[in-house]
Protein backbone atom coordinates (compact mmCIF):
# COMPACT_ATOMS: atom_id res chain seq x y z
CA UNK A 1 45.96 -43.73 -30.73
CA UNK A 2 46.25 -46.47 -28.32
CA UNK A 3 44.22 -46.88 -25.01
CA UNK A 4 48.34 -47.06 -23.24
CA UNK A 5 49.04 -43.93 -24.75
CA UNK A 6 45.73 -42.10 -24.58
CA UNK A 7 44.69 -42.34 -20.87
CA UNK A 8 48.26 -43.56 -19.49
CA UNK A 9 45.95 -45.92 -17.34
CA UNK A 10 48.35 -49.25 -19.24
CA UNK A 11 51.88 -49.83 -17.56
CA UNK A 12 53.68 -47.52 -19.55
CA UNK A 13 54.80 -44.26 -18.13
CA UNK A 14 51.78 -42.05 -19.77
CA UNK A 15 52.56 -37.54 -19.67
CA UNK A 16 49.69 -36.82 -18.30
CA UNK A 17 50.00 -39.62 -15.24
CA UNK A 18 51.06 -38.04 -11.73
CA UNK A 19 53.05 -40.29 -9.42
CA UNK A 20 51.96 -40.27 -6.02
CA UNK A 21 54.42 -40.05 -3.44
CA UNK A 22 54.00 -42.02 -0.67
CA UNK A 23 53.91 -40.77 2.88
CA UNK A 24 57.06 -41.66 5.32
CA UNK A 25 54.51 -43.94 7.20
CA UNK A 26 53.59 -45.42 4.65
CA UNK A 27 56.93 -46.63 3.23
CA UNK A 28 58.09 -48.39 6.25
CA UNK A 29 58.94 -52.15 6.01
CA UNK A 30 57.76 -52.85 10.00
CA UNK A 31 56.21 -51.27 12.30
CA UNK A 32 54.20 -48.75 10.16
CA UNK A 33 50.24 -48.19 9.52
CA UNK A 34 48.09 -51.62 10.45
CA UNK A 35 51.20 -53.74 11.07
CA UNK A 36 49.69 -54.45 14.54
CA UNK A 37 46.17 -55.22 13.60
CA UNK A 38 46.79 -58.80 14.25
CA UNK A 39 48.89 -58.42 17.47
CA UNK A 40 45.78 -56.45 18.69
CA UNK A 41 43.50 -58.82 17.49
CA UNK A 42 45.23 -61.82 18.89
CA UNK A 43 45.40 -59.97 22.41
CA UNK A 44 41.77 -58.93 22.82
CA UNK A 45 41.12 -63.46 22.09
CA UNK A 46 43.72 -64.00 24.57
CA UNK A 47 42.25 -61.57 27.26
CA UNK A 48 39.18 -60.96 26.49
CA UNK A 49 37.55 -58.37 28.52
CA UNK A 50 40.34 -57.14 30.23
CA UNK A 51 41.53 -54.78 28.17
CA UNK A 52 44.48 -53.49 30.81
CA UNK A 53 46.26 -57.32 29.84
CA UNK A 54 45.25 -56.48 26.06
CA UNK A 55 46.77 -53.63 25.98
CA UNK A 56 50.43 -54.92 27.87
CA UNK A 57 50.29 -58.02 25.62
CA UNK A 58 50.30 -55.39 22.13
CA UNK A 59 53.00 -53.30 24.07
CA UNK A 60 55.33 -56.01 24.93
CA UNK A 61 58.06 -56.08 22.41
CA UNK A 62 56.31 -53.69 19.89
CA UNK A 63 58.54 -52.33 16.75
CA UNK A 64 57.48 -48.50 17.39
CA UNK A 65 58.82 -46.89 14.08
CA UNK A 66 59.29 -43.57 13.96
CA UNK A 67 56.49 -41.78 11.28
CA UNK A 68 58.35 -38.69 10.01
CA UNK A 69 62.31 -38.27 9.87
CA UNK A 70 64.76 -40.76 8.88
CA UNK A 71 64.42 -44.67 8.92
CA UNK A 72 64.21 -45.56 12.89
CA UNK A 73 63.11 -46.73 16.09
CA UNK A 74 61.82 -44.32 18.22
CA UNK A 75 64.08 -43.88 21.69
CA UNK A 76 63.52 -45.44 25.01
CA UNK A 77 61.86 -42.62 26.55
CA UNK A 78 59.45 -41.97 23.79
CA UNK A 79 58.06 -45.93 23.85
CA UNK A 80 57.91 -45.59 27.72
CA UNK A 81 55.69 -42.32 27.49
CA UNK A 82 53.87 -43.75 24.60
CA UNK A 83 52.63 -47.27 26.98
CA UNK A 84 52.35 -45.30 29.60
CA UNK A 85 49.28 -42.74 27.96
CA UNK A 86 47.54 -46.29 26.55
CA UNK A 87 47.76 -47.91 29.97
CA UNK A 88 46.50 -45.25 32.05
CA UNK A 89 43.89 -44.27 29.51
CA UNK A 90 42.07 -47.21 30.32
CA UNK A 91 41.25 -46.15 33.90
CA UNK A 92 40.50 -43.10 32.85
CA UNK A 93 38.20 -43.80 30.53
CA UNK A 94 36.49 -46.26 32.79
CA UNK A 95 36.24 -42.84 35.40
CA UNK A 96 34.59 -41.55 32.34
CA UNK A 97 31.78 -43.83 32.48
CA UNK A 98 32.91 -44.81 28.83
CA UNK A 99 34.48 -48.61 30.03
CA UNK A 100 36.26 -50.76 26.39
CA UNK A 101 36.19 -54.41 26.38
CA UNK A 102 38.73 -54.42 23.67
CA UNK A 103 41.75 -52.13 23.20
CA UNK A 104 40.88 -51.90 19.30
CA UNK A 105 37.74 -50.35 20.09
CA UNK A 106 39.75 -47.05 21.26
CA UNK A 107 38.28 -44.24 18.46
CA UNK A 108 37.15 -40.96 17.88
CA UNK A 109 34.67 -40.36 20.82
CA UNK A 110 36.90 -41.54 23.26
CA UNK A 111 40.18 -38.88 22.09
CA UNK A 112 37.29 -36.31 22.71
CA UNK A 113 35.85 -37.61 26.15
CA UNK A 114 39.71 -37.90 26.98
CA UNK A 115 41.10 -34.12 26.04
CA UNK A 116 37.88 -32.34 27.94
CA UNK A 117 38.63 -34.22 30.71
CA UNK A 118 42.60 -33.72 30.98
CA UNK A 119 42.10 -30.16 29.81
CA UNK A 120 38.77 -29.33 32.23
CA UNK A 121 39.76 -31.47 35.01
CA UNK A 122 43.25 -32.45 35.11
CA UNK A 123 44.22 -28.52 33.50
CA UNK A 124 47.29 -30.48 31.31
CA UNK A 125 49.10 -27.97 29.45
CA UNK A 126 48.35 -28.26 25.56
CA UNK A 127 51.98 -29.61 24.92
CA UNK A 128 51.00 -32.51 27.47
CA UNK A 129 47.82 -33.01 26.13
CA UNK A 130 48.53 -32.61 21.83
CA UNK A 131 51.53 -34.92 22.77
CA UNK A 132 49.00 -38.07 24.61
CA UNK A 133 46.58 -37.22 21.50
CA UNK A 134 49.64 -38.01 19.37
CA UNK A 135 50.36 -41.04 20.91
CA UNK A 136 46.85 -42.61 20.47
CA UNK A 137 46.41 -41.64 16.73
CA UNK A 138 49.87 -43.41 16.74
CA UNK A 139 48.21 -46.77 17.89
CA UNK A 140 45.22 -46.63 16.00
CA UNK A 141 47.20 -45.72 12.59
CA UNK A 142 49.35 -49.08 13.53
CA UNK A 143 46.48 -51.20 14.54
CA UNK A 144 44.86 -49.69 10.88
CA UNK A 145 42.51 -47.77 12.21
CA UNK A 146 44.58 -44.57 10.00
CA UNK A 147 41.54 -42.01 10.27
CA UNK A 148 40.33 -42.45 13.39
CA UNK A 149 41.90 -39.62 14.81
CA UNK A 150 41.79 -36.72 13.07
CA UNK A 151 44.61 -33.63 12.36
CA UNK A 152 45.17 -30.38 12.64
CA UNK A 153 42.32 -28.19 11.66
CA UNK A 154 39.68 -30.94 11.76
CA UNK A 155 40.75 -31.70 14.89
CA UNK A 156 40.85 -28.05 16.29
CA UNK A 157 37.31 -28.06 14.85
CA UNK A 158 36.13 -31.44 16.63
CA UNK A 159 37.23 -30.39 20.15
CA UNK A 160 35.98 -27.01 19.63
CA UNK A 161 32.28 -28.47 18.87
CA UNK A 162 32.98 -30.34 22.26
CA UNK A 163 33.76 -27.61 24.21
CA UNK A 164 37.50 -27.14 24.19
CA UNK A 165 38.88 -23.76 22.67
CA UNK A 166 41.81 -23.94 20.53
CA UNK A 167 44.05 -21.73 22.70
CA UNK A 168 43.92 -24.51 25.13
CA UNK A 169 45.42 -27.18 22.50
CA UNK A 170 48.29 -24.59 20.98
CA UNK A 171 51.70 -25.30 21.76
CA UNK A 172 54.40 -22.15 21.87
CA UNK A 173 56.63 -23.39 19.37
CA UNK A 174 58.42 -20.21 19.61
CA UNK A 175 60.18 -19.23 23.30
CA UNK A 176 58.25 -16.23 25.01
CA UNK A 177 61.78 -14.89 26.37
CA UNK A 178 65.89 -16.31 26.49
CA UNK A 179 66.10 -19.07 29.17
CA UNK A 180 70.13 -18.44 28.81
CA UNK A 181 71.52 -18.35 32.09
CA UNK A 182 73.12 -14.85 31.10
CA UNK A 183 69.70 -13.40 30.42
CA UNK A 184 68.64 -14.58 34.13
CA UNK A 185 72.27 -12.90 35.54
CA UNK A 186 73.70 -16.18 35.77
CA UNK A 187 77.70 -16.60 34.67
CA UNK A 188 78.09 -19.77 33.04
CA UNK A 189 81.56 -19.73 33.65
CA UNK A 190 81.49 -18.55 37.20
CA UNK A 191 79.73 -21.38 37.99
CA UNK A 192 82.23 -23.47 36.75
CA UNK A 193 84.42 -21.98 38.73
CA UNK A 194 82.26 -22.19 41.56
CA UNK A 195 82.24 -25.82 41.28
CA UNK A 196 85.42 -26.16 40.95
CA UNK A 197 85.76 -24.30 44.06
CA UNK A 198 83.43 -26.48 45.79
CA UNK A 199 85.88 -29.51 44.53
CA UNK A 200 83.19 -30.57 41.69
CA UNK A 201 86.14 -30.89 39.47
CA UNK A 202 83.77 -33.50 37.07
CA UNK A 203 80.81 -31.48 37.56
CA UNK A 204 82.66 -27.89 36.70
CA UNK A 205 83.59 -29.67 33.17
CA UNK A 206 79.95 -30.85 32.15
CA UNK A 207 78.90 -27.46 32.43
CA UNK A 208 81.51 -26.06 30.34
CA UNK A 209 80.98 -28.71 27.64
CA UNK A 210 77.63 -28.13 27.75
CA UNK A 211 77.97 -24.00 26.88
CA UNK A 212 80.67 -24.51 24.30
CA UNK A 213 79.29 -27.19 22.72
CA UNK A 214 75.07 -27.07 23.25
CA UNK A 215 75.13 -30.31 24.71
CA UNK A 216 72.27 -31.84 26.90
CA UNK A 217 72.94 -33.05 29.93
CA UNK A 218 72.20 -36.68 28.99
CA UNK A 219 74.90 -36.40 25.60
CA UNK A 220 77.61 -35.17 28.13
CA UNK A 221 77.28 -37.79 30.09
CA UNK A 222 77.62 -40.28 27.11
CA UNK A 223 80.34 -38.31 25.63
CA UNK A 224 83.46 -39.68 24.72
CA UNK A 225 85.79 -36.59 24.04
CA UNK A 226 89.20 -38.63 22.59
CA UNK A 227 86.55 -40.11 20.07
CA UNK A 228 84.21 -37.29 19.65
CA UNK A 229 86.77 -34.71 18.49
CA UNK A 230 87.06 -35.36 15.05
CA UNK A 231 88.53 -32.61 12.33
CA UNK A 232 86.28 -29.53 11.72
CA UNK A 233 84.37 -30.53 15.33
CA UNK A 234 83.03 -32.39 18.22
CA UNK A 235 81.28 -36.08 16.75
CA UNK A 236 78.19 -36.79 19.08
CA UNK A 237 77.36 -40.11 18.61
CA UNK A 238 75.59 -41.59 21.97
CA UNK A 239 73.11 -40.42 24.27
CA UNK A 240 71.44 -37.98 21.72
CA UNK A 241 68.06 -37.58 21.17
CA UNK A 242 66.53 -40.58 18.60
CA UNK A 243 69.96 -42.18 18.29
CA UNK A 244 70.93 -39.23 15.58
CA UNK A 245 73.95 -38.20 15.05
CA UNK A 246 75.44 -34.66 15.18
CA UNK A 247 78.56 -32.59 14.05
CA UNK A 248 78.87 -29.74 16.25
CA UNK A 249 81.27 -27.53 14.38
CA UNK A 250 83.97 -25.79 16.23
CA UNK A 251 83.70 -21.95 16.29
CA UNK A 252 84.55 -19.78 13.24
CA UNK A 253 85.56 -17.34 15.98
CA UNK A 254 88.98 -18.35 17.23
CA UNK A 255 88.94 -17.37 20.56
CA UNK A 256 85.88 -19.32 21.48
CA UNK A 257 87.06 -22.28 19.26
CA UNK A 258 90.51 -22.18 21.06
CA UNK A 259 87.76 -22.70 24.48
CA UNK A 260 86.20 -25.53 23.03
CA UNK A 261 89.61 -27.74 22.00
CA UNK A 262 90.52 -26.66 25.52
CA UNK A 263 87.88 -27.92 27.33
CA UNK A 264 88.09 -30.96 25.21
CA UNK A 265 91.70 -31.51 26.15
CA UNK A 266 91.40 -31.45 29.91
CA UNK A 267 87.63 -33.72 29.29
CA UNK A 268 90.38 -36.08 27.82
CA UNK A 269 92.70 -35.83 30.59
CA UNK A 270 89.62 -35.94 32.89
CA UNK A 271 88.56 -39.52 31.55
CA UNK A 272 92.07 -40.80 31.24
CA UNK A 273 92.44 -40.00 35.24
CA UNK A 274 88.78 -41.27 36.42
CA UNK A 275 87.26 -43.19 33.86
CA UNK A 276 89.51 -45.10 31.64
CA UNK A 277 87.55 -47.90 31.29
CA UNK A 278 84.67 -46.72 29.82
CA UNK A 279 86.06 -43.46 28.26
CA UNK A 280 83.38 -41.37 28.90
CA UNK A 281 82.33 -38.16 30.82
CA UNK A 282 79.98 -40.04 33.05
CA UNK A 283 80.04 -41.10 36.20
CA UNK A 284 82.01 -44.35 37.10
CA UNK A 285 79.70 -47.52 37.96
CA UNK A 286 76.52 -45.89 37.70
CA UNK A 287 73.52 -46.17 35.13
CA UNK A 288 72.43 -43.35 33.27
CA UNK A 289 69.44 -42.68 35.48
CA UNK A 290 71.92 -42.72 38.43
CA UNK A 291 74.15 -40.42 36.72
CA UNK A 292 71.40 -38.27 36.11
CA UNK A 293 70.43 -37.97 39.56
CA UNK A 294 73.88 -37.29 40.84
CA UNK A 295 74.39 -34.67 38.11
CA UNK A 296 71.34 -32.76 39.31
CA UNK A 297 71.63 -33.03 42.89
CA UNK A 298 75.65 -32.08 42.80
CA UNK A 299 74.14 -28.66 40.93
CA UNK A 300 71.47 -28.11 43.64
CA UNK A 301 74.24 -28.21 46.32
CA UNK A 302 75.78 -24.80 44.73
CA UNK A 303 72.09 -23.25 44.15
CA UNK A 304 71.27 -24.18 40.68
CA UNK A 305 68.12 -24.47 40.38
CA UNK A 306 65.03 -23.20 38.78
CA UNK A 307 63.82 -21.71 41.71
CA UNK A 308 66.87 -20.33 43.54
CA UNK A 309 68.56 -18.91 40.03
CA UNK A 310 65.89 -18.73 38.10
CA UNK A 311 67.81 -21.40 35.47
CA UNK A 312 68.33 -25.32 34.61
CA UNK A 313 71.19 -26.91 33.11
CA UNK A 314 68.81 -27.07 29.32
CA UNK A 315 69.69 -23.10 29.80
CA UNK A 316 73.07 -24.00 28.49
CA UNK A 317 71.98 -25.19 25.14
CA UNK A 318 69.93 -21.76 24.71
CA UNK A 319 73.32 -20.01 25.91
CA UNK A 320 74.66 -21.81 22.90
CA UNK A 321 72.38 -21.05 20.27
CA UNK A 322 72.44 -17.47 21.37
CA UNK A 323 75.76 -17.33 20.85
CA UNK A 324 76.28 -19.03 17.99
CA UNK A 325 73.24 -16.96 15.99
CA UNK A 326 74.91 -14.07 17.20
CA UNK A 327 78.28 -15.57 15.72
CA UNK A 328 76.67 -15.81 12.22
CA UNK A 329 74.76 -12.61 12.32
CA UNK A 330 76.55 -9.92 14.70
CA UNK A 331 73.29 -9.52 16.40
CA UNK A 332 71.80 -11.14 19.25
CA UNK A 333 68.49 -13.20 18.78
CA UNK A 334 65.19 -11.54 18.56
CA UNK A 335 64.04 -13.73 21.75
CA UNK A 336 66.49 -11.74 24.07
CA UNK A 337 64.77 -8.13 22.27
CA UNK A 338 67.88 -6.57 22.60
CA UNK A 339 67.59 -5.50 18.63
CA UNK A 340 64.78 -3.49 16.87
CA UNK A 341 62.28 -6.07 14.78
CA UNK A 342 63.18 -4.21 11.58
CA UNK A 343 66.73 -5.40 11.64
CA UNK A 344 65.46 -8.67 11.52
CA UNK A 345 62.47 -8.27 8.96
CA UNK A 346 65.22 -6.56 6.64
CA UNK A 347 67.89 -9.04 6.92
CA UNK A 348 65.49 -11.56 6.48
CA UNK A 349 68.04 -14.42 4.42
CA UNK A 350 71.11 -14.31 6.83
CA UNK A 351 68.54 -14.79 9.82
CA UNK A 352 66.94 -17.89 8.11
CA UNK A 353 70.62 -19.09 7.60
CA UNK A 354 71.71 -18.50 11.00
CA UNK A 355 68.11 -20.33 12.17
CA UNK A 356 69.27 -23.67 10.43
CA UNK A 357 72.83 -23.82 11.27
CA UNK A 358 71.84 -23.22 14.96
CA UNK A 359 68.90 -26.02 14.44
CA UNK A 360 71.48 -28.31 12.47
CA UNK A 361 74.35 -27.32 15.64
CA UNK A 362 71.78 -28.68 18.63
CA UNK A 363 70.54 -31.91 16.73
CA UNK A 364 67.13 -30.60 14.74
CA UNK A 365 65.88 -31.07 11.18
CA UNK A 366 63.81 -28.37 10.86
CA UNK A 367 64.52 -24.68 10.74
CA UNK A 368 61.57 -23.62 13.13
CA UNK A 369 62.81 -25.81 16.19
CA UNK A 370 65.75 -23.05 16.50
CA UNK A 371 62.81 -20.60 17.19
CA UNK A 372 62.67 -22.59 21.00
CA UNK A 373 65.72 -21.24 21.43
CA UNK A 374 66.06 -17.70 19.64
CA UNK A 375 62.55 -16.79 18.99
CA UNK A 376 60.91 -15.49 15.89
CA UNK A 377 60.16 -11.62 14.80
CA UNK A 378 56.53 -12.12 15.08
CA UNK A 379 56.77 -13.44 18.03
CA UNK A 380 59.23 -10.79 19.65
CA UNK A 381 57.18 -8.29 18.49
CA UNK A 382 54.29 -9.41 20.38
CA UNK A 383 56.62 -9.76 23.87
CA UNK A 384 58.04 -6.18 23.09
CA UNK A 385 54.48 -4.70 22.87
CA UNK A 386 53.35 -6.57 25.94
CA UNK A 387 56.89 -4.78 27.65
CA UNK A 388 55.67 -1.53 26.39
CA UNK A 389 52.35 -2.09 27.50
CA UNK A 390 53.42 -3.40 31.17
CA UNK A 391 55.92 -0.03 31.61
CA UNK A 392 53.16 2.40 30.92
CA UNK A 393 50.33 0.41 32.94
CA UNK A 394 53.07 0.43 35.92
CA UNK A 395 53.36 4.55 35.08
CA UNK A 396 49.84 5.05 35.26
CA UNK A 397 48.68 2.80 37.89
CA UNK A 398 51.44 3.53 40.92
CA UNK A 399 49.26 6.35 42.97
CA UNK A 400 50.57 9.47 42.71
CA UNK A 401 52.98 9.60 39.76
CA UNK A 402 50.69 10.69 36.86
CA UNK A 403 49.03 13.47 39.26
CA UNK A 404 52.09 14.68 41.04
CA UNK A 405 53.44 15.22 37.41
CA UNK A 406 50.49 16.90 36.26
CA UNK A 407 50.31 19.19 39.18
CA UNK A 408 54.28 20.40 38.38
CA UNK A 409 52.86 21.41 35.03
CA UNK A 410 53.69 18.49 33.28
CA UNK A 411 51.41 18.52 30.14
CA UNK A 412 52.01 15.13 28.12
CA UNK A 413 54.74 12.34 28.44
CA UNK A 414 56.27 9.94 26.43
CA UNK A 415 57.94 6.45 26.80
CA UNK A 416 61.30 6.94 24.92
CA UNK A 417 64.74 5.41 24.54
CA UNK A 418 65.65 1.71 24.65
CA UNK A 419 62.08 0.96 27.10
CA UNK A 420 60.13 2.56 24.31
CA UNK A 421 61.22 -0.38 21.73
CA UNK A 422 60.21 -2.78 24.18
CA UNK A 423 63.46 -3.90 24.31
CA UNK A 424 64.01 -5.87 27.86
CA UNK A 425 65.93 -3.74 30.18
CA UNK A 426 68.77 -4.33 32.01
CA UNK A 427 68.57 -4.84 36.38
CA UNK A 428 69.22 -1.60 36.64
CA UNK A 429 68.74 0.35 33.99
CA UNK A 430 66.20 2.97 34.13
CA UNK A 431 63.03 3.46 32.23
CA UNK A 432 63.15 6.67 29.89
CA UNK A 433 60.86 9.87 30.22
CA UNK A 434 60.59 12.78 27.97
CA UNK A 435 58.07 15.08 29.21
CA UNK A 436 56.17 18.67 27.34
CA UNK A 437 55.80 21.40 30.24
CA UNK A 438 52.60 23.81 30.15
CA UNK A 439 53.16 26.92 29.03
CA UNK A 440 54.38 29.34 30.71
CA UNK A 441 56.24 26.17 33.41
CA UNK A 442 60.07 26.61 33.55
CA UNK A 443 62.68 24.01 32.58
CA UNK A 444 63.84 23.64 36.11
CA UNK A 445 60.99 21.99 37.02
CA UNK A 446 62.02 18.78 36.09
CA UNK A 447 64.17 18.62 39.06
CA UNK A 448 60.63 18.54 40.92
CA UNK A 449 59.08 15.90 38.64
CA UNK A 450 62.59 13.94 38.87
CA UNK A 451 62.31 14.28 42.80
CA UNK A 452 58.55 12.67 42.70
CA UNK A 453 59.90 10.15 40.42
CA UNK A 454 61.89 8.93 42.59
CA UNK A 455 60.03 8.68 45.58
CA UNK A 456 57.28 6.40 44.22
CA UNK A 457 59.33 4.85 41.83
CA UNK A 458 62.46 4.56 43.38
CA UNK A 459 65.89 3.66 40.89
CA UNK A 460 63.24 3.21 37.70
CA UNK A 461 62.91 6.33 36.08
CA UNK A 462 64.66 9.23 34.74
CA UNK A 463 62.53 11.99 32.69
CA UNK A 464 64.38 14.59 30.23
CA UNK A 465 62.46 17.69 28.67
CA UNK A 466 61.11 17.53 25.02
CA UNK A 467 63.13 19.68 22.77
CA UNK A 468 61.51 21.63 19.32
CA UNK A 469 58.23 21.06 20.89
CA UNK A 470 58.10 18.04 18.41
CA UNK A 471 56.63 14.26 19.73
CA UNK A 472 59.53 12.00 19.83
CA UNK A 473 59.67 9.64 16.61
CA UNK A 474 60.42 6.83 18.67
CA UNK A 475 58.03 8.23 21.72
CA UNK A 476 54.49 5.95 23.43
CA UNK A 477 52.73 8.42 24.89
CA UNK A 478 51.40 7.57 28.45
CA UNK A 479 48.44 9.35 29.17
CA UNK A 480 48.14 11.13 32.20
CA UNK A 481 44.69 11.15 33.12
C-alpha cells in the first residue's frame, strides 16, 4: 500500500482525511484577518508617537468587511461607531495611566483595563460595552493580531479574574416584556388618525407603513412604494439595515393584506403628489439625518414619545411581529404572557416556524433575533413568576390587608385565575382571590373581607370562597402571617 493511499497526507483525496472548513473571516478576498497589518504598520512610521494620527491614518478609507453573514461591507453607521470606540479609547487609556505609542500595541491587558473601567466607572450597559469589546477584537483580528482578544467563555473567565461579574457583560437577547404600542394602550391606528387630524398627512402614512409592513423608520423613509410592491409583497431594497434585502410578504389573512395594498396605494398617490422626483416616502430636499429629525420631532408634537406614551416608533416593528406570530400560530407571543407556557412547550415546531418567518419578515438571519421581539418560553416563564411574585408581595406588604382578613376569619388564601399564571393583567382588571373561612365563619363574610379589600386596595381585588374545601389546582397560596 502506498504512502498516498495509506496516510492520505499525498494530494489525492485520502477516506480517512477531514476537510477543514474555513471560517467566514477567513475566506474573504479584502478586508479580512491581517489585511491591515501593513496599513498599521506604515501609520505608526508615519506618526510615530502619536498614536491619535495613527489611528485616523488606518481608519481613513478602511475596507471594513463584514465577519459573519453574507459577502459585504459593513453599513455607515457601524464603521462610524467602530472609529469612534478606537479613537476615544486612546484617551481613555491614557486616563488609565496605561499611555500606547503605537496603535498595534492595543492587546489583551488593555480590553481588560478598558471594560472595568466603562463597567465600574462609566456603568455602560453590557450591550454597550460587549459591542466596543467587539469592535477592538475586530481591529486586532485585521491588523493579525487574531487571538488577542479572547471569546465567549474565556473571556467571561478573564474579566471575571479582573473583577467584573458576568451578569454585568450579558446582553438580554430575549425582550423582558412587548414594547408594542398596544401592550402600552397605545392605538396604532388612532394615531394615524390623530396625525392626520393634526394635518400630518405624510407623517400619518409612515406610521401605517410601518405597522403593516414592520418597517423601521429609516426603510420608510427610503421606500419607494410603486417599486417596492412587487407580486406576493412589499420589495425593500434601500435604507435597510447592512444593505440586505427583504421580501415582506403580504398577509395570508385577507383583511389585513387588503390594509397593506391600501396603504400602498395612497403611499403611491402620496409620492406622485409631493415627491415625484425622487419617488420616495421621504421628505423632499432633505438628507436622511434631516429627515430623521423632522420625523421624530413631527411625532413629539402629538405626544409620542417614550416618556409621555410610554412607546417609540421601533414599537411598530414589535406590533408587527406580534401580529404576524399570532397570524401563523392563533396565539399571541409568549413575551406579551397572555398564553400559559405549556401551550408553547407543547407546540414546540409551529412556534419555531412562526420564530423564523417573523425573523425572515423584519430583515434577520437567525431564528433567535425574533425572540427581541416575541420572547422565548424560558424567558416568559421567568417574567410570569416575577408577576406572581410582585402580586403576592403587594398582598402581603400593604398594612392591613393580610390582618383585617385574618381577623374576619379568613384562614388561608390563594392567588387564582388569570393573575395566578402570571399572565400580565389588563388596566383594569382585577387580581383574583379565593379564600378558606375558619370553621364555624359564615359565607357572608366575604362581603366584609370584599369591603376591606377595597379600602386598601382600591379597584385591584376581588376574593370568591373556596368550594369542596379542596386547594385550587391552579391556586399560589399567599401566606397570611
Amino acid at each position: 500500500m502506498s504512502a498516498k493511499s495509506g496516510n492520505g497526507s499525498g494530494s489525492g483525496s485520502g477516506k480517512g482525511r477531514k476537510r477543514r472548513v474555513k471560517s467566514r473571516a477567513e475566506t474573504l478576498a479584502k478586508g479580512g484577518p491581517g489585511s491591515g497589518a501593513i496599513r498599521a504598520e506604515h501609520a505608526s512610521t508615519l506618526y510615530p508617537n502619536d498614536p491619535y494620527k495613527q489611528m485616523m491614518y488606518f481608519l481613513a478609507d478602511l475596507v471594513l468587511q463584514a465577519f459573519t453573514g453574507r459577502l459585504r461591507s459593513v453599513a455607515q453607521h457601524t464603521r462610524s461607531r467602530f472609529g469612534e470606540t478606537l479613537t476615544r479609547l486612546i484617551g481613555e487609556l491614557r486616563h488609565l495611566r496605561m499611555p500606547i505609542q503605537r496603535i498595534d500595541q492595543i492587546g489583551r491587558r488593555h480590553v481588560v483595563a478598558l471594560v472595568v473601567y466603562w463597567v465600574n466607572e462609566e456603568g455602560h450597559s453590557a450591550s454597550t460595552v460587549m459591542n466596543k469589546v467587539s469592535q477592538i477584537r475586530k481591529f486586532c483580528e485585521i491588523i493579525g493580531k487574531v487571538d488577542a482578544i479572547p471569546k465567549r467563555e474565556e473571556f467571561f473567565q478573564l474579566m471575571e479574574a479582573a473583577g467584573v461579574p458576568r451578569s454585568a457583560l450579558l446582553r438580554h437577547q430575549v425582550a423582558p416584556g412587548s414594547k408594542s404600542w398596544s401592550a402600552a394602550g397605545v392605538e396604532p391606528v388612532g394615531i394615524s388618525e390623530l396625525l392626520l387630524e393634526k394635518n400630518y398627512h405624510h407623517e400619518s402614512l409612515l406610521v401605517e407603513l410601518m405597522l403593516h409592513f414592520g418597517l423601521r423608520v429609516a426603510e420608510v423613509l427610503s421606500l419607494d412604494p410603486y417599486k417596492a410592491d412587487v407580486p406576493g409583497g412589499l420589495l425593500l431594497t434601500a435604507g435597510t439595515k447592512g444593505g440586505k434585502d427583504r421580501l415582506v410578504p403580504y398577509s395570508a389573512d385577507p383583511e389585513k393584506a387588503a390594509q397593506q395594498r391600501d396603504v400602498l396605494a395612497r403611499a403611491n398617490i402620496w409620492v406622485s403628489k409631493n415627491n415625484r422626483q425622487r419617488g420616495d416616502m421621504g421628505y423632499p430636499g432633505m438628507s436622511k439625518k434631516q429627515a430623521l429629525k423632522k420625523y421624530y420631532n413631527t411625532l413629539e408634537t402629538v405626544g409620542l414619545t417614550k416618556a409621555k406614551m410610554g412607546v417609540v416608533s421601533h414599537g411598530l416593528r414589535h406590533e408587527f411581529a406580534a401580529n404576524l406570530f399570532e397570524q401563523i400560530t392563533g396565539h399571541r407571543p409568549p413575551v406579551e404572557g397572555q398564553e400559559p407556557s405549556e401551550w408553547f412547550s407543547k407546540n414546540r415546531e409551529l412556534v419555531d416556524h412562526a420564530y423564523i418567518m417573523v425573523s425572515e419578515a423584519l430583515g434577520h438571519w437567525r431564528k433567535d433575533i425574533a425572540s427581541s421581539y416575541l420572547g422565548s418560553v424560558a424567558r416568559m416563564s421567568k417574567t410570569q413568576k416575577v408577576r406572581i411574585e410582585k402580586l403576592i408581595e403587594m398582598i402581603q406588604n400593604t398594612a392591613g390587608v393580610a390582618q383585617g382578613m385574618l381577623d374576619l376569619g379568613v384562614d388561608r388564601v390563594w392567588l387564582t385565575g388569570r393573575a395566578a399564571q402570571g399572565i400580565q393583567l389588563a388596566t383594569h382588571e382585577r387580581i383574583q382571590l379565593t379564600a378558606s373561612l375558619k370553621e364555624g365563619v359564615a359565607w357572608t363574610v366575604l362581603k366584609d373581607v370584599h369591603a376591606v379589600l377595597e379600602k386598601l386596595l382600591p379597584g385591584r381585588v376581588l376574593v370568591g370562597p373556596l368550594l369542596g374545601g379542596v386547594q385550587p389546582d391552579d391556586g399560589v397560596e399567599v401566606f397570611l402571617c
